[in-house]
PDB file of N, CA and C in Angstrom:
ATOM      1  N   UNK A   1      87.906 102.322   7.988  1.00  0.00           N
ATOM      2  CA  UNK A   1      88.825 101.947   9.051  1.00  0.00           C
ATOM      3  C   UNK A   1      88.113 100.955   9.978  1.00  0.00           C
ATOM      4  N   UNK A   2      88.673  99.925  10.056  1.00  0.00           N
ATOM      5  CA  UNK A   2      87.922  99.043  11.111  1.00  0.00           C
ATOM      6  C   UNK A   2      88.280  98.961  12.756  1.00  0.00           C
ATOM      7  N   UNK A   3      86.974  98.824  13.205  1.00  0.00           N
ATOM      8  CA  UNK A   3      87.421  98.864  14.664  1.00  0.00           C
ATOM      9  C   UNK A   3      87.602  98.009  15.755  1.00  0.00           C
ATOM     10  N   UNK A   4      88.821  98.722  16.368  1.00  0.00           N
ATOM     11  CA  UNK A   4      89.407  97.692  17.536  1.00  0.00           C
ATOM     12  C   UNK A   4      89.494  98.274  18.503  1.00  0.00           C
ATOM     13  N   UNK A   5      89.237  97.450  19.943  1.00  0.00           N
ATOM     14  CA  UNK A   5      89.323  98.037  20.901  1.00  0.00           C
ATOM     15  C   UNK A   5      90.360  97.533  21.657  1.00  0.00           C
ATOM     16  N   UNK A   6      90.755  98.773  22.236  1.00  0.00           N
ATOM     17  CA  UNK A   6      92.130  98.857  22.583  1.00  0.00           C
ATOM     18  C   UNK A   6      92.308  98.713  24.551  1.00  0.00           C
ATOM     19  N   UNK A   7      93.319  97.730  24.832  1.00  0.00           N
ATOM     20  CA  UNK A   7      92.963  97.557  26.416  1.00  0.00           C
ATOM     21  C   UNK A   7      93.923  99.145  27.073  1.00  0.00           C
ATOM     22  N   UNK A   8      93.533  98.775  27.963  1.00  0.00           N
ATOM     23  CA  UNK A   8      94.245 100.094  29.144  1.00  0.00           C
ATOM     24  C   UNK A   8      95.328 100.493  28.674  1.00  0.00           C
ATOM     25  N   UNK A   9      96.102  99.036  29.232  1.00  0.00           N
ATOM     26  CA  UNK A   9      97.411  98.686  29.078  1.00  0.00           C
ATOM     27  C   UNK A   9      97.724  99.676  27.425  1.00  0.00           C
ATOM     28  N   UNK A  10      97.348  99.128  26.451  1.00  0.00           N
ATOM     29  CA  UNK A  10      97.763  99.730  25.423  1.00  0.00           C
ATOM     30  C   UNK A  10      97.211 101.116  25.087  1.00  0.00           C
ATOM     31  N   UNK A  11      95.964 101.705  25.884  1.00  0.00           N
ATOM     32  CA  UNK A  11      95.763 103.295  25.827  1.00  0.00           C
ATOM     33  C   UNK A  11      97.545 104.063  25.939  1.00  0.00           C
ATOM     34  N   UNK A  12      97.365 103.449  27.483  1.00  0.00           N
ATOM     35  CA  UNK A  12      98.513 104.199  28.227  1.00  0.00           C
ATOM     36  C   UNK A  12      99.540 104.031  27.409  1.00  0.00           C
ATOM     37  N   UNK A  13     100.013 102.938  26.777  1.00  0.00           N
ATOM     38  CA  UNK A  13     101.008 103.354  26.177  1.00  0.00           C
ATOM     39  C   UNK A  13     101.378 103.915  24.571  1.00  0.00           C
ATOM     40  N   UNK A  14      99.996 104.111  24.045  1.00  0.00           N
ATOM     41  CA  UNK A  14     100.011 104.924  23.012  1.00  0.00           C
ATOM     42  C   UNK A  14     100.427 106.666  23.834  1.00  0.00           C
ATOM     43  N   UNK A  15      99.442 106.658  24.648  1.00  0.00           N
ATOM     44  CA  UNK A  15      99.544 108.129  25.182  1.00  0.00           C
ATOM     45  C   UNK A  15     100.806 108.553  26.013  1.00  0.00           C
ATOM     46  N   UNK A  16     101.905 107.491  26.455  1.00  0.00           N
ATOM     47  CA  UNK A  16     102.997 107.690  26.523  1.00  0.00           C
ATOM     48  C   UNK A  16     103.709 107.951  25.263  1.00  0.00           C
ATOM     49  N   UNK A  17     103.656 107.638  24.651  1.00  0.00           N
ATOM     50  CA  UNK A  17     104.578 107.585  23.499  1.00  0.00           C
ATOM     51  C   UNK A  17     104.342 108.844  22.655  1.00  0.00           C
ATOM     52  N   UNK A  18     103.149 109.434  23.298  1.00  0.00           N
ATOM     53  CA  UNK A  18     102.771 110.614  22.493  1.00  0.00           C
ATOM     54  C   UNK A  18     103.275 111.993  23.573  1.00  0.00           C
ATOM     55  N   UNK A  19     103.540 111.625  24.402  1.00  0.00           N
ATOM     56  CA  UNK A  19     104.046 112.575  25.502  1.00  0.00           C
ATOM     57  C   UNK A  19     105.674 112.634  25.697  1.00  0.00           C
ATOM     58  N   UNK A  20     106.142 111.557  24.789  1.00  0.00           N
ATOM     59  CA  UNK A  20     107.570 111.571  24.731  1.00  0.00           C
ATOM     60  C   UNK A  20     107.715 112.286  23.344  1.00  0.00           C
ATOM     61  N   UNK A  21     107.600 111.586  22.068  1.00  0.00           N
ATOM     62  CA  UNK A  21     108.330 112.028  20.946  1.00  0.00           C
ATOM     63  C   UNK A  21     106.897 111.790  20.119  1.00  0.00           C
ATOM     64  N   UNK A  22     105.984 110.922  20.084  1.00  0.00           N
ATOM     65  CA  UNK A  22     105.263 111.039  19.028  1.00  0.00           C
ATOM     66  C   UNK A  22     104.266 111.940  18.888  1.00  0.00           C
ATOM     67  N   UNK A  23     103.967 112.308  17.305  1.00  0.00           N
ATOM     68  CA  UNK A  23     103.088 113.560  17.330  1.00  0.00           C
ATOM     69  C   UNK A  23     102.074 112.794  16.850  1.00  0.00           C
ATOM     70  N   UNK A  24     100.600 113.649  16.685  1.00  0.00           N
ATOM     71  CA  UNK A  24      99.419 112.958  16.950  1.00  0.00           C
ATOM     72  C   UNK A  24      99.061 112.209  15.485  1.00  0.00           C
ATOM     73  N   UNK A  25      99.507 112.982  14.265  1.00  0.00           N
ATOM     74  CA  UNK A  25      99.252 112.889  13.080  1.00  0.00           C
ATOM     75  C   UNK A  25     100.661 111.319  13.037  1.00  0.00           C
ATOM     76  N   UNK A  26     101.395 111.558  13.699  1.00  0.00           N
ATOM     77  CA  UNK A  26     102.232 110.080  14.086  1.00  0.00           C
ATOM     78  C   UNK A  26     101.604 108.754  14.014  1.00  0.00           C
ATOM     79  N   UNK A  27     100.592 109.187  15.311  1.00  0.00           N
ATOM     80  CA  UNK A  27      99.833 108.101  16.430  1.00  0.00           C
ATOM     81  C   UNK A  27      99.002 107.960  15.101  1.00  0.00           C
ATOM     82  N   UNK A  28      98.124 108.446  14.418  1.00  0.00           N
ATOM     83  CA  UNK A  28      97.251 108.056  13.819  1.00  0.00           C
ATOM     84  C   UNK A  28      97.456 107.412  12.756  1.00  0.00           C
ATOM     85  N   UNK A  29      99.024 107.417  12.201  1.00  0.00           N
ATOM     86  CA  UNK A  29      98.964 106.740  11.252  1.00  0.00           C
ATOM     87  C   UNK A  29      99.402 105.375  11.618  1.00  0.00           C
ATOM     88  N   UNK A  30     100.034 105.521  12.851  1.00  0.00           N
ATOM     89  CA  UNK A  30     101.322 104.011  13.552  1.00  0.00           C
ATOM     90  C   UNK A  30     100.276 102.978  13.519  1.00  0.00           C
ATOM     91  N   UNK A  31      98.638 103.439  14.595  1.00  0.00           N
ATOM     92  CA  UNK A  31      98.027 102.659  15.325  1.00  0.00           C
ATOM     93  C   UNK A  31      96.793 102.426  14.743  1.00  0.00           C
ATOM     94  N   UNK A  32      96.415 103.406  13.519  1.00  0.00           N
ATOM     95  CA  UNK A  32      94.960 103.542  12.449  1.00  0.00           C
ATOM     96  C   UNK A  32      94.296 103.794  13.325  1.00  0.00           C
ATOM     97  N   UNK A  33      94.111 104.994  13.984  1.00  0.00           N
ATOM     98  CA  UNK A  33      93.201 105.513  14.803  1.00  0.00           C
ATOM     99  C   UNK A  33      92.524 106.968  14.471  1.00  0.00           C
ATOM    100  N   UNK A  34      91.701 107.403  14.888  1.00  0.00           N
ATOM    101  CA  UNK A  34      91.243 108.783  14.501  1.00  0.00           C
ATOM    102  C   UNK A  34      92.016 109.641  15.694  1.00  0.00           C
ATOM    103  N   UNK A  35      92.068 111.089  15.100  1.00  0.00           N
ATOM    104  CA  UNK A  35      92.371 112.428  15.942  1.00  0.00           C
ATOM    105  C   UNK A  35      91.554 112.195  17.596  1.00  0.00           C
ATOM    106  N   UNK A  36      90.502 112.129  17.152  1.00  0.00           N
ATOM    107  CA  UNK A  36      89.287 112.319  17.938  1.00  0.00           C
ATOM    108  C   UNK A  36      89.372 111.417  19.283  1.00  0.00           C
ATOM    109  N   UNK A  37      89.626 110.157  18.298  1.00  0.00           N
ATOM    110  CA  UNK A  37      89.988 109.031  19.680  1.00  0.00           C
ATOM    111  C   UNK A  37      91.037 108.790  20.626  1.00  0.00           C
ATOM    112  N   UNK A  38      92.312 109.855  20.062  1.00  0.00           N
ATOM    113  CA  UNK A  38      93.854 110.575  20.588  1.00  0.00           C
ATOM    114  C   UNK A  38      93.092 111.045  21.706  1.00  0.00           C
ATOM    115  N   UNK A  39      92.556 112.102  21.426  1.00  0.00           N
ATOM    116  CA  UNK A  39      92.147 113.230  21.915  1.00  0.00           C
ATOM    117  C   UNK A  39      91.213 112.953  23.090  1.00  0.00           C
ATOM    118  N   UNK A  40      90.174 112.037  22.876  1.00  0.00           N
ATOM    119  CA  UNK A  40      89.044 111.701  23.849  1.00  0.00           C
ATOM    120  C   UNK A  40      89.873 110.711  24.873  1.00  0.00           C
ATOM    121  N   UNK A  41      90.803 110.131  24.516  1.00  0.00           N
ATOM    122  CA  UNK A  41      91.805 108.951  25.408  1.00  0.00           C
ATOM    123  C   UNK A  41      92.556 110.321  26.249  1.00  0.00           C
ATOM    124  N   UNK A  42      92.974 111.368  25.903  1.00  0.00           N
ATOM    125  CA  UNK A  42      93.602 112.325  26.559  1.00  0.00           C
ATOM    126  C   UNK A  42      92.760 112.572  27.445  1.00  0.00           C
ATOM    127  N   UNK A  43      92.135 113.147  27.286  1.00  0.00           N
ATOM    128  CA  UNK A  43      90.769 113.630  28.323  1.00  0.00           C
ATOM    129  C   UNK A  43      90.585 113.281  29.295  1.00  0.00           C
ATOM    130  N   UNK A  44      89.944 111.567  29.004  1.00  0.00           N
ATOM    131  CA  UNK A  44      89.625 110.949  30.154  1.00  0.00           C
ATOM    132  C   UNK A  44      90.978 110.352  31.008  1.00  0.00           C
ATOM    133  N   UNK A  45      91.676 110.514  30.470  1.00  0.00           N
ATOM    134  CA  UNK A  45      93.028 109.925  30.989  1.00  0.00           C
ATOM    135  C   UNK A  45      93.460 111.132  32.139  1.00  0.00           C
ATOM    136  N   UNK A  46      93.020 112.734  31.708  1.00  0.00           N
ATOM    137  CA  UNK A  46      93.525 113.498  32.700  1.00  0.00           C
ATOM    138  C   UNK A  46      92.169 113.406  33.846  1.00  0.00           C
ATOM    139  N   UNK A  47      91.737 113.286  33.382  1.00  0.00           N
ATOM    140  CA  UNK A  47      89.993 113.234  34.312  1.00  0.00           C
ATOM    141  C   UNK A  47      90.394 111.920  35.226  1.00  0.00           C
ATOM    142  N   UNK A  48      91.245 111.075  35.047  1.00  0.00           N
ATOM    143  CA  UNK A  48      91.269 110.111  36.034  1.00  0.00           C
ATOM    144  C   UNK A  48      92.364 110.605  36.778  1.00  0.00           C
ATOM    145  N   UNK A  49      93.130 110.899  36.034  1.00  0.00           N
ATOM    146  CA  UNK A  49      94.837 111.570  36.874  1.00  0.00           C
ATOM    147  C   UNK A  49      94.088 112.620  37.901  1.00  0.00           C
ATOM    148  N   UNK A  50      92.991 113.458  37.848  1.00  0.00           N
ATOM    149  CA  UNK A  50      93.034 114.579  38.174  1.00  0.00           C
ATOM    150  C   UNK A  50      91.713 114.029  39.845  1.00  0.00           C
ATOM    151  N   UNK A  51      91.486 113.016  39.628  1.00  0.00           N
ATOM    152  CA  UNK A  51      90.502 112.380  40.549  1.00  0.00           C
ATOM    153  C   UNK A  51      91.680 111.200  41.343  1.00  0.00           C
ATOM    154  N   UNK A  52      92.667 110.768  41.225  1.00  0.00           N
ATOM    155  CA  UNK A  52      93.531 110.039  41.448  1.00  0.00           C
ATOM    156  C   UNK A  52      94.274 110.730  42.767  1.00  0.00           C
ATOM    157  N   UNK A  53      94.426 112.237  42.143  1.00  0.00           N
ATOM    158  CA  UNK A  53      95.101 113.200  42.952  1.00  0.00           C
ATOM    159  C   UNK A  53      94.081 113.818  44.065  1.00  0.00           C
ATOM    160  N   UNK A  54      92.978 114.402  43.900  1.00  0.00           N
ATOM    161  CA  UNK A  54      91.742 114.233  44.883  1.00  0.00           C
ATOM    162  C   UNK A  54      91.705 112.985  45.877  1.00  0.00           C
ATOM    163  N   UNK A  55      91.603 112.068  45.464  1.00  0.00           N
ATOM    164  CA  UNK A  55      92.257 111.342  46.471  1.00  0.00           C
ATOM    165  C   UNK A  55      92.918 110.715  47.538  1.00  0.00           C
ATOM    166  N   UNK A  56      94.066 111.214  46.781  1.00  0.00           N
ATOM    167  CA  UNK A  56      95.392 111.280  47.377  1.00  0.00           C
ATOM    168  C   UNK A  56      95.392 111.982  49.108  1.00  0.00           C
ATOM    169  N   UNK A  57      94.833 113.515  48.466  1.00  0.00           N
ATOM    170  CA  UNK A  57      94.462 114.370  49.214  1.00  0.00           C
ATOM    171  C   UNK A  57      93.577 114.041  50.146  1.00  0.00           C
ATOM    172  N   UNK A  58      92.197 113.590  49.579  1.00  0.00           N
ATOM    173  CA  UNK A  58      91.825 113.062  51.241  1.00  0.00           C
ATOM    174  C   UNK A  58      92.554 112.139  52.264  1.00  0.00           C
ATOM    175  N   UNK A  59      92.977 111.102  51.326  1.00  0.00           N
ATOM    176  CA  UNK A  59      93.998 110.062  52.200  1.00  0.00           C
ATOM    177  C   UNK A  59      95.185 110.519  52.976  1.00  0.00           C
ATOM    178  N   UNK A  60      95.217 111.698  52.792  1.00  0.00           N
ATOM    179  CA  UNK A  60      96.464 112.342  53.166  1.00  0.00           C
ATOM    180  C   UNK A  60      96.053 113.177  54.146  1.00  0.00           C
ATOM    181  N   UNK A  61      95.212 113.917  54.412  1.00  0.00           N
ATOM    182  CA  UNK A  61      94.150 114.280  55.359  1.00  0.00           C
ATOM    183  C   UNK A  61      94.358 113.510  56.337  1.00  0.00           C
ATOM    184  N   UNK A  62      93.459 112.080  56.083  1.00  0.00           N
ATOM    185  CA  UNK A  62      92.962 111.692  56.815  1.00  0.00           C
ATOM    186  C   UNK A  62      94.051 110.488  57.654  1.00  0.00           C
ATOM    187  N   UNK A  63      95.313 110.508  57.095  1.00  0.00           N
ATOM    188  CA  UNK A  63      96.645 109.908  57.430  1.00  0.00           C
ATOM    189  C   UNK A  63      97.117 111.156  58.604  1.00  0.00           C
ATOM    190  N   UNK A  64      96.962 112.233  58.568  1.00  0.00           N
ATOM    191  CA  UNK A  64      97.351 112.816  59.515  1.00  0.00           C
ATOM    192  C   UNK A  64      96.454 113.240  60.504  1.00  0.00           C
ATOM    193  N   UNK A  65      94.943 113.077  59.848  1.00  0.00           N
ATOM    194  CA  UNK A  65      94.221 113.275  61.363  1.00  0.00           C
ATOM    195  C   UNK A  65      94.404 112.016  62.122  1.00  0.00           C
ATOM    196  N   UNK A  66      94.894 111.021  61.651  1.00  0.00           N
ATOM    197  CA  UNK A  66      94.909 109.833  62.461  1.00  0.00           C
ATOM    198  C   UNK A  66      96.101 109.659  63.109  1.00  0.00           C
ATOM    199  N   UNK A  67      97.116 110.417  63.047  1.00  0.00           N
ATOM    200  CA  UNK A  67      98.644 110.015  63.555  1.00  0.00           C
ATOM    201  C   UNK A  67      98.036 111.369  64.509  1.00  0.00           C
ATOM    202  N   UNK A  68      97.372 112.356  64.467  1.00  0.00           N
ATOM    203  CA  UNK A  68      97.569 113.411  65.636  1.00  0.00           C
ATOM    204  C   UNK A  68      96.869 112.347  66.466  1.00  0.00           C
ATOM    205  N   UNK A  69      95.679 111.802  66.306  1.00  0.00           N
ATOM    206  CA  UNK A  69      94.767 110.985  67.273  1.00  0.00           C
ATOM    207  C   UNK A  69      96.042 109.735  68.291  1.00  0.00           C
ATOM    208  N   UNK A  70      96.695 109.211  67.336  1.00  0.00           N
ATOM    209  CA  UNK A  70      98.034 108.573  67.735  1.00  0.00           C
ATOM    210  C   UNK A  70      98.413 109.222  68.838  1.00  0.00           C
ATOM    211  N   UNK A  71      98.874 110.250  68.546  1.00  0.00           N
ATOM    212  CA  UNK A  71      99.945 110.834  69.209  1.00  0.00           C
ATOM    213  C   UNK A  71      99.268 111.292  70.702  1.00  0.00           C
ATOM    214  N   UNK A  72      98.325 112.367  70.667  1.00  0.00           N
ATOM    215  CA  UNK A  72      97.615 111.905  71.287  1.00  0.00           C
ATOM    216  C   UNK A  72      97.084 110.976  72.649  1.00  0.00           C
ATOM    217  N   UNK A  73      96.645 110.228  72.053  1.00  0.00           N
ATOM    218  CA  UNK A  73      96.477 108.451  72.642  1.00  0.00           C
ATOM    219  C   UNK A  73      97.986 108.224  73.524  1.00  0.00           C
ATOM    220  N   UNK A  74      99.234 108.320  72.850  1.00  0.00           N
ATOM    221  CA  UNK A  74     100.295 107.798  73.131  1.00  0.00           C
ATOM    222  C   UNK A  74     100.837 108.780  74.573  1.00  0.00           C
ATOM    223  N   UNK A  75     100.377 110.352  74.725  1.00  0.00           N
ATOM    224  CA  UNK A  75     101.033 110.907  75.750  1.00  0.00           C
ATOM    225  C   UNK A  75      99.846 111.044  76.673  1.00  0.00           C
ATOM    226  N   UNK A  76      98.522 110.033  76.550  1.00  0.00           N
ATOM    227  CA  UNK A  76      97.555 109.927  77.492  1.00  0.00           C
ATOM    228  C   UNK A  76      97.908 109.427  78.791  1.00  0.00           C
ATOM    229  N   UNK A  77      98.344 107.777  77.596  1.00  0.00           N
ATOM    230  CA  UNK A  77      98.648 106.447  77.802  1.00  0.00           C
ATOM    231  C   UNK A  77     100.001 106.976  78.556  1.00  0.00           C
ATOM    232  N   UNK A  78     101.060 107.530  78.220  1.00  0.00           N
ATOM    233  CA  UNK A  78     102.178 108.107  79.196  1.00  0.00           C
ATOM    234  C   UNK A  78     101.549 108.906  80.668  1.00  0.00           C
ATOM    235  N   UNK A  79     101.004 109.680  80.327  1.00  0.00           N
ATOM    236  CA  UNK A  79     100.320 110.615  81.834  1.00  0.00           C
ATOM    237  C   UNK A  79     100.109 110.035  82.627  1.00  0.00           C
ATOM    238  N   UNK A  80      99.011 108.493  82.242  1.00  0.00           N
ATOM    239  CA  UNK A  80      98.484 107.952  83.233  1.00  0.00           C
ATOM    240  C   UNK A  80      99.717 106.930  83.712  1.00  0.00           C
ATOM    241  N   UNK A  81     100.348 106.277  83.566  1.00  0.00           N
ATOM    242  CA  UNK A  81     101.451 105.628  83.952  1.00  0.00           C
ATOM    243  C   UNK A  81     102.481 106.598  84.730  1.00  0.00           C
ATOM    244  N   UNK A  82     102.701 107.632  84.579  1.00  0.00           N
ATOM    245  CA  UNK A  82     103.032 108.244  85.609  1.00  0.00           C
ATOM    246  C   UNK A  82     102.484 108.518  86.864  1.00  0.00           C
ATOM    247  N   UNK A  83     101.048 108.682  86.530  1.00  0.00           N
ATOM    248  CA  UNK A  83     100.333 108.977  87.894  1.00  0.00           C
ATOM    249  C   UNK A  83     100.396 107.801  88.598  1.00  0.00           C
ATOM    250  N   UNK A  84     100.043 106.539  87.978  1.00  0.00           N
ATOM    251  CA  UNK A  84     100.416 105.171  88.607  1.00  0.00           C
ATOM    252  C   UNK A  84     101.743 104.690  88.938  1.00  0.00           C
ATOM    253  N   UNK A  85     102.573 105.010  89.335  1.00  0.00           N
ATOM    254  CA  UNK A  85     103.900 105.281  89.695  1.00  0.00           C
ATOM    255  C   UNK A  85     104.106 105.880  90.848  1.00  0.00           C
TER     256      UNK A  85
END
């Protein structure tokens, strides 16, 4: 079997196509690929999904420690304009 390397773009969409209707013994014959290389593209594919979502989570954190700091700031910035009044 000779080898080719395959871009992102076309990982992902082998591994879509295997998450819709195709089965693996499918994929291997459609694309001349091994089990192994299905399988190891799965892997790292959830290993990025699963660090993608880690992420997320800090950014999401840190999106709301920053809107309390906002908020915050915003009924400081009100207090003192009252007192100056």
């Amino acid at each position: 079997m000779e080898r080719k390397n395959y871009s992102q773009k076309e990982i992902a969409l082998i591994l879509k196509e295997l998450s819709h209707n195709l089965t693996v013994d499918e994929a291997t014959q459609k694309y001349q690929i091994s089990k192994a290389t299905i399988y190891r593209w799965r892997k790292q594919s959830q290993k990025i999904e699963t660090q993608q979502v880690s992420r997320l989570k800090l950014v999401d954190e840190e999106n709301t420690r920053l809107k309390h700091l906002l908020a915050e700031a915003a009924l400081e910035i009100q207090s003192l304009k009252l007192r100056l009044t």
